[in-house]
C-alpha atoms as a PDB file:
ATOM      1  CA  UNK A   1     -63.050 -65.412   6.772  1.00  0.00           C
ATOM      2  CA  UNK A   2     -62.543 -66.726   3.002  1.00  0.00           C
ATOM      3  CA  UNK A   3     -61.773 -62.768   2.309  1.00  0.00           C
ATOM      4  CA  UNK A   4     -59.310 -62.692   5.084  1.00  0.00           C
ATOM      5  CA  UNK A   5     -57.835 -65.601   3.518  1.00  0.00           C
ATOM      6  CA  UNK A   6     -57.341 -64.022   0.205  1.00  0.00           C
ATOM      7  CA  UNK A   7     -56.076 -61.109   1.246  1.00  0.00           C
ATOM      8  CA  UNK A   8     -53.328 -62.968   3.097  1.00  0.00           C
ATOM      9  CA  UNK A   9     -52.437 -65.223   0.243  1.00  0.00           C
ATOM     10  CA  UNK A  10     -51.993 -61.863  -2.116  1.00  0.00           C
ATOM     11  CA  UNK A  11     -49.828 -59.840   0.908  1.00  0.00           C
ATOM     12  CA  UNK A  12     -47.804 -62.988   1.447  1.00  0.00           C
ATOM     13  CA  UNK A  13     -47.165 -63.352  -2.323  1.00  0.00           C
ATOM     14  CA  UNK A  14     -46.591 -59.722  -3.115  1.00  0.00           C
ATOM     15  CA  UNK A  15     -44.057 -59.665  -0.199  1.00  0.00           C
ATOM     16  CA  UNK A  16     -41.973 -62.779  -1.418  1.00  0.00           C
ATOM     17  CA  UNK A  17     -41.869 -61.421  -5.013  1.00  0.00           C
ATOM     18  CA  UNK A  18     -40.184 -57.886  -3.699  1.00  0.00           C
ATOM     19  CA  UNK A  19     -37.817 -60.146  -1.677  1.00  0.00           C
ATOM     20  CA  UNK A  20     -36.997 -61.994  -4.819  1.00  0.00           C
ATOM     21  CA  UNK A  21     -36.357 -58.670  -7.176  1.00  0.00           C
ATOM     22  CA  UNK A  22     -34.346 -57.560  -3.910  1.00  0.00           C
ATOM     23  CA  UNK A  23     -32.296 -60.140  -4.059  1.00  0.00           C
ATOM     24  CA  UNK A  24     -31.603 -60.156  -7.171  1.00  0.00           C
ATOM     25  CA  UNK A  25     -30.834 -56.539  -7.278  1.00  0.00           C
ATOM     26  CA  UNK A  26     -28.677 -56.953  -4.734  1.00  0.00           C
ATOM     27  CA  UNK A  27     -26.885 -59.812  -7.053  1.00  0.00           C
ATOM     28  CA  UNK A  28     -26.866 -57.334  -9.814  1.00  0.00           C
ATOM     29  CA  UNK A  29     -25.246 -54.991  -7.686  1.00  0.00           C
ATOM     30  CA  UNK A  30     -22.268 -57.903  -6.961  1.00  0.00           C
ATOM     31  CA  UNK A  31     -21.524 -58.965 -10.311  1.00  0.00           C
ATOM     32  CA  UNK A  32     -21.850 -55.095 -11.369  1.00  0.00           C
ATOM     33  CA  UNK A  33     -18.806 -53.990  -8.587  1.00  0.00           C
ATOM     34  CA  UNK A  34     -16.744 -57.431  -9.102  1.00  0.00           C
ATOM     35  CA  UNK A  35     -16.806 -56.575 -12.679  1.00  0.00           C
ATOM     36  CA  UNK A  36     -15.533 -53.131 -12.526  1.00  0.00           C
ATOM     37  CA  UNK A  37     -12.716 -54.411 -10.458  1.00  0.00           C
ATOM     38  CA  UNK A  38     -11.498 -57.215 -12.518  1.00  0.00           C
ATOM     39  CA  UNK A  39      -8.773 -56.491 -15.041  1.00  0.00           C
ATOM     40  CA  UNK A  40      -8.044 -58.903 -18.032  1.00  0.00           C
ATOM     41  CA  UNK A  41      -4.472 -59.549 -18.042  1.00  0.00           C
ATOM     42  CA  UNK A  42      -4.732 -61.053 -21.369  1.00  0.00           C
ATOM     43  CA  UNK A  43      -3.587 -57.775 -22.908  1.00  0.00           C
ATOM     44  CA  UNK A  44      -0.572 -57.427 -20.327  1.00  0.00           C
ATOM     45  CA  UNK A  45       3.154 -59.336 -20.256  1.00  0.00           C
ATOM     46  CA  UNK A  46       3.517 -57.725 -16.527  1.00  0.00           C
ATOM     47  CA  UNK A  47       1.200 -56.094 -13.671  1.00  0.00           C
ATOM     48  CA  UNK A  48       2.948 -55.318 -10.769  1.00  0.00           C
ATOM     49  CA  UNK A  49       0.514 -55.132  -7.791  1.00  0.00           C
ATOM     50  CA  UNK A  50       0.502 -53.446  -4.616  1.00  0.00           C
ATOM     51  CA  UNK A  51      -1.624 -51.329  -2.252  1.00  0.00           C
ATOM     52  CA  UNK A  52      -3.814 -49.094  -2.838  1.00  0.00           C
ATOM     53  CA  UNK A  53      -3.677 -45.834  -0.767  1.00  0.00           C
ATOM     54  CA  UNK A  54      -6.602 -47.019   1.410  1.00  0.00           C
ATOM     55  CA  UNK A  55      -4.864 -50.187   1.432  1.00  0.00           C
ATOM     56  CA  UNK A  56      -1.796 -49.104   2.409  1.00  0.00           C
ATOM     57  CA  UNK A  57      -3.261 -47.014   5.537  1.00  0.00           C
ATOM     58  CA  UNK A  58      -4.831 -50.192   6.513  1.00  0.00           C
ATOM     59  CA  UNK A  59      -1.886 -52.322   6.790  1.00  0.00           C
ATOM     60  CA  UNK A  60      -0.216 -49.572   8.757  1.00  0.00           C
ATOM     61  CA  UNK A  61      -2.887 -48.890  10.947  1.00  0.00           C
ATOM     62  CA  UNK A  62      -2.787 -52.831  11.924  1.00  0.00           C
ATOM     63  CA  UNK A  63       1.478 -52.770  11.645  1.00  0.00           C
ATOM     64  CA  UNK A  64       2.387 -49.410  12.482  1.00  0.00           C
ATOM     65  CA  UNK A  65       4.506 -46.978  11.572  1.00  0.00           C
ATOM     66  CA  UNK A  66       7.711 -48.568  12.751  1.00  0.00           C
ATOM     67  CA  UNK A  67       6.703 -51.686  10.292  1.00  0.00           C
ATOM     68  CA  UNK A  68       8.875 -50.611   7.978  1.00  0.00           C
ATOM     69  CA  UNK A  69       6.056 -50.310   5.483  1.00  0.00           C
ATOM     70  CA  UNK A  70       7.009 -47.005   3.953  1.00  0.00           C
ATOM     71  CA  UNK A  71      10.579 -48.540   3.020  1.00  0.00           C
ATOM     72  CA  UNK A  72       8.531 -51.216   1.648  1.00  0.00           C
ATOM     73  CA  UNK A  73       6.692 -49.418  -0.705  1.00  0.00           C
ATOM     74  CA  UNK A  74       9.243 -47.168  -1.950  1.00  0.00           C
ATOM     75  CA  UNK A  75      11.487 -49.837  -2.931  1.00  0.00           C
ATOM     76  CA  UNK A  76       8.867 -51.502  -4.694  1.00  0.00           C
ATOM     77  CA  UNK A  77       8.115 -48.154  -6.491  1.00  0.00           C
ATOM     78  CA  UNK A  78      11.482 -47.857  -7.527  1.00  0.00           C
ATOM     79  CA  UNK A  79      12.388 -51.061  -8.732  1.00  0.00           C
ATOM     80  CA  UNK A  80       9.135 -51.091 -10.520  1.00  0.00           C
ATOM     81  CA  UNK A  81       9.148 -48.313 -12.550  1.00  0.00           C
ATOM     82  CA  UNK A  82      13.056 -48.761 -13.746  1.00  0.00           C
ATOM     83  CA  UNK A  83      11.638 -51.825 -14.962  1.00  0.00           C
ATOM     84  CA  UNK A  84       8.554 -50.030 -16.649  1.00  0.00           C
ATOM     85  CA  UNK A  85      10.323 -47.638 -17.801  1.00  0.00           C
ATOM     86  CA  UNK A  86      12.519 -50.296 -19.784  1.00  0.00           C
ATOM     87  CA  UNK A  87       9.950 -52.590 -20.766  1.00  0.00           C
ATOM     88  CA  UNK A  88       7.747 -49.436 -22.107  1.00  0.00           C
ATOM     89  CA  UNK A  89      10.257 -49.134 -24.758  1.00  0.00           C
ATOM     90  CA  UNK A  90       9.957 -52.919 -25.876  1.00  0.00           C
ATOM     91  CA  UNK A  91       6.649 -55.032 -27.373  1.00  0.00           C
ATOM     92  CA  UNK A  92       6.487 -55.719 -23.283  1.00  0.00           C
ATOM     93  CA  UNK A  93       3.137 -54.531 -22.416  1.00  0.00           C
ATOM     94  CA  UNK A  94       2.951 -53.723 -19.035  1.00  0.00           C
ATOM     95  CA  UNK A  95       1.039 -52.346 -16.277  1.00  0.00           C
ATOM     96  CA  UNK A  96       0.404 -51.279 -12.709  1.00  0.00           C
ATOM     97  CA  UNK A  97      -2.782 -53.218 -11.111  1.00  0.00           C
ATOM     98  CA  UNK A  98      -5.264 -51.352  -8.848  1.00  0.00           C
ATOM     99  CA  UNK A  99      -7.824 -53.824  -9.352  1.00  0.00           C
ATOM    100  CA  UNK A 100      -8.553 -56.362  -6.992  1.00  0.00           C
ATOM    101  CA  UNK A 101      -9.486 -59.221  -9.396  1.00  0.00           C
ATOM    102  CA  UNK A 102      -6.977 -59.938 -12.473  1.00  0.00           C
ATOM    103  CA  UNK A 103      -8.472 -62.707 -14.378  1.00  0.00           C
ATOM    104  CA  UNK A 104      -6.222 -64.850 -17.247  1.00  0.00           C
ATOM    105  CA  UNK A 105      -6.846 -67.153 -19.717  1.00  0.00           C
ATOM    106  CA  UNK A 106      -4.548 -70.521 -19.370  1.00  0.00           C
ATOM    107  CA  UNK A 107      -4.956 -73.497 -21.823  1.00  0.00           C
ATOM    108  CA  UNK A 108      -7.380 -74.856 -19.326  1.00  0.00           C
ATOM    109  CA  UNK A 109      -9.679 -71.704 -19.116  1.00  0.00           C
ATOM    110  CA  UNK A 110      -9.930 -68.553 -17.967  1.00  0.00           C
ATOM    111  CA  UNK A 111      -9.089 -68.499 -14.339  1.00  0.00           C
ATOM    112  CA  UNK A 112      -8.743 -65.089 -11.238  1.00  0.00           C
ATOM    113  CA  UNK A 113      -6.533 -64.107  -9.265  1.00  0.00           C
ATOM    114  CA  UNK A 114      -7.467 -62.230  -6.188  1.00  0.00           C
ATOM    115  CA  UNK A 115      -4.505 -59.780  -4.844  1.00  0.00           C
ATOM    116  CA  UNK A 116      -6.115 -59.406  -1.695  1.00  0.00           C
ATOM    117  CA  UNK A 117      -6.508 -62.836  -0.720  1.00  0.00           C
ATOM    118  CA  UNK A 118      -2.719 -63.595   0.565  1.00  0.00           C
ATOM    119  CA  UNK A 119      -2.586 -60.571   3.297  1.00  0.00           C
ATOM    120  CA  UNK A 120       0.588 -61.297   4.300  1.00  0.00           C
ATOM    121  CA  UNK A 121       2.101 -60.219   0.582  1.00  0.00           C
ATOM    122  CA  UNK A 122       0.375 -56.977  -0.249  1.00  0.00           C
ATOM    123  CA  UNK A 123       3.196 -56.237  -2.989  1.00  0.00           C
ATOM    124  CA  UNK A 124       4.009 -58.890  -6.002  1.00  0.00           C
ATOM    125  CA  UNK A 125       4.451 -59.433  -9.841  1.00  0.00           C
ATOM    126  CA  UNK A 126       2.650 -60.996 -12.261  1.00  0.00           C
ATOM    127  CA  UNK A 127       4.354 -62.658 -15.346  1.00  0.00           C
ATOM    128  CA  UNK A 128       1.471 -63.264 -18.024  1.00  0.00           C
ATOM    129  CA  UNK A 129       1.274 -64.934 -21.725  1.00  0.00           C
ATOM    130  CA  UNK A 130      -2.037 -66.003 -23.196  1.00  0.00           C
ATOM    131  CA  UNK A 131      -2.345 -70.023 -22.573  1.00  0.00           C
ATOM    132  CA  UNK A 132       0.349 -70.194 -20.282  1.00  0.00           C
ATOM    133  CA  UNK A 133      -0.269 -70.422 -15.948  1.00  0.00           C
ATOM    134  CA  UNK A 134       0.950 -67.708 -14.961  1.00  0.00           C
ATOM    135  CA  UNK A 135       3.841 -67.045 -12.477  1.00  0.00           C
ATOM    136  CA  UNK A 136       3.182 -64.603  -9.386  1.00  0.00           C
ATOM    137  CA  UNK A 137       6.412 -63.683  -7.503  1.00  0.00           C
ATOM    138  CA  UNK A 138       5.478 -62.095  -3.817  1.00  0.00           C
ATOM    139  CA  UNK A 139       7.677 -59.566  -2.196  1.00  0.00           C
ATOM    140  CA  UNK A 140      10.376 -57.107  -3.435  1.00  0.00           C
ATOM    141  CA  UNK A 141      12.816 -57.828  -5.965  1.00  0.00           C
ATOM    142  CA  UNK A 142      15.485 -55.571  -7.788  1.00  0.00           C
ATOM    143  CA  UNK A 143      14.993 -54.409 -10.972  1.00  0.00           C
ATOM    144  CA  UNK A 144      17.593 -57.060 -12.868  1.00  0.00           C
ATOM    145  CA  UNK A 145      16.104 -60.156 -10.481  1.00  0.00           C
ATOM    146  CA  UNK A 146      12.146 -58.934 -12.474  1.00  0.00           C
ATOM    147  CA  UNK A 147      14.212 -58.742 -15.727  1.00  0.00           C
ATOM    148  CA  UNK A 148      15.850 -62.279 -15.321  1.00  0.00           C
ATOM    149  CA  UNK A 149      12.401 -63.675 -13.897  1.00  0.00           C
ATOM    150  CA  UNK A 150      10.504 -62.397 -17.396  1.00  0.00           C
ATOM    151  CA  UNK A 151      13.082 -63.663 -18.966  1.00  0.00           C
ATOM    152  CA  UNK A 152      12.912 -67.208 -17.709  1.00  0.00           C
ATOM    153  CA  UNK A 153       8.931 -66.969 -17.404  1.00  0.00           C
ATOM    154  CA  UNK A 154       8.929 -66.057 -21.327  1.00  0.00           C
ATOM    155  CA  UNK A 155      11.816 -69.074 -21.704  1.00  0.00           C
ATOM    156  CA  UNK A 156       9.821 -71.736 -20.391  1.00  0.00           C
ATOM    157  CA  UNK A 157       6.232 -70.673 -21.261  1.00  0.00           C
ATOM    158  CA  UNK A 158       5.705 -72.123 -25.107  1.00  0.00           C
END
């Protein structure tokens, strides 16, 4: 009986340390994927965001094709890259976001920004400078409105 005991004690052991090295594997395995799809924005003065092609079939598999989706997402694409084209030719650094996470460092930290969290505005812009909050504008806009919003973001960020 004292054997039985033993043995007990030393399967019940073994089987909460492999529970323990699964979970954190499995831990390892989060931190591992939400690191490769973070993006420091530090290094960037605009990242436009929207959809990813997975992404995109997704919202028009729940909206449809009638959603006007596909008008969506060309104007954004248009719009966009006139203004990356002009901004590439500046000290502007600027670039397109496929990541999910962008994380930014403000004067009180670094801090995240999750693009898929607001489902109801897939498409956006994000006007950065180091130590500054920065400003996220939802939706479509023309290529002089992103102009005039860098320029007032830049204006009132010191």
């Amino acid at each position: 009986m004292k054997y039985l005991s033993v043995v007990i004690a030393i399967i019940i052991n073994f089987s909460c340390k492999q529970a323990v090295e699964k979970k954190d594997l499995k831990q390892t395995k989060l931190e591992t994927t939400s690191k490769l799809d973070t993006l420091n924005a530090d290094n960037y003065n605009v990242l436009f965001f929207n959809p990813t092609k997975t992404e995109f079939n997704e919202l028009l598999k729940e909206n449809g094709e009638v959603s006007g989706l596909y008008e969506v997402d060309s104007d954004f694409s248009f719009y966009t890259n006139k203004v990356y084209d002009s901004l590439t030719k500046t000290d502007v650094k600027v670039k397109f976001v496929t990541e999910r996470i962008i994380q930014y460092t403000t004067s009180n930290g670094i801090k995240y920004f999750d693009r898929l969290k607001d489902v109801e505005h897939p498409y956006g812009i994000l006007f950065n400078k180091i130590n500054c909050e920065p400003k996220i504008k939802f939706g479509i806009m023309h290529d002089l409105e992103i102009l005039q919003e860098l320029v007032e973001y830049n204006k009132n960020c010191k």
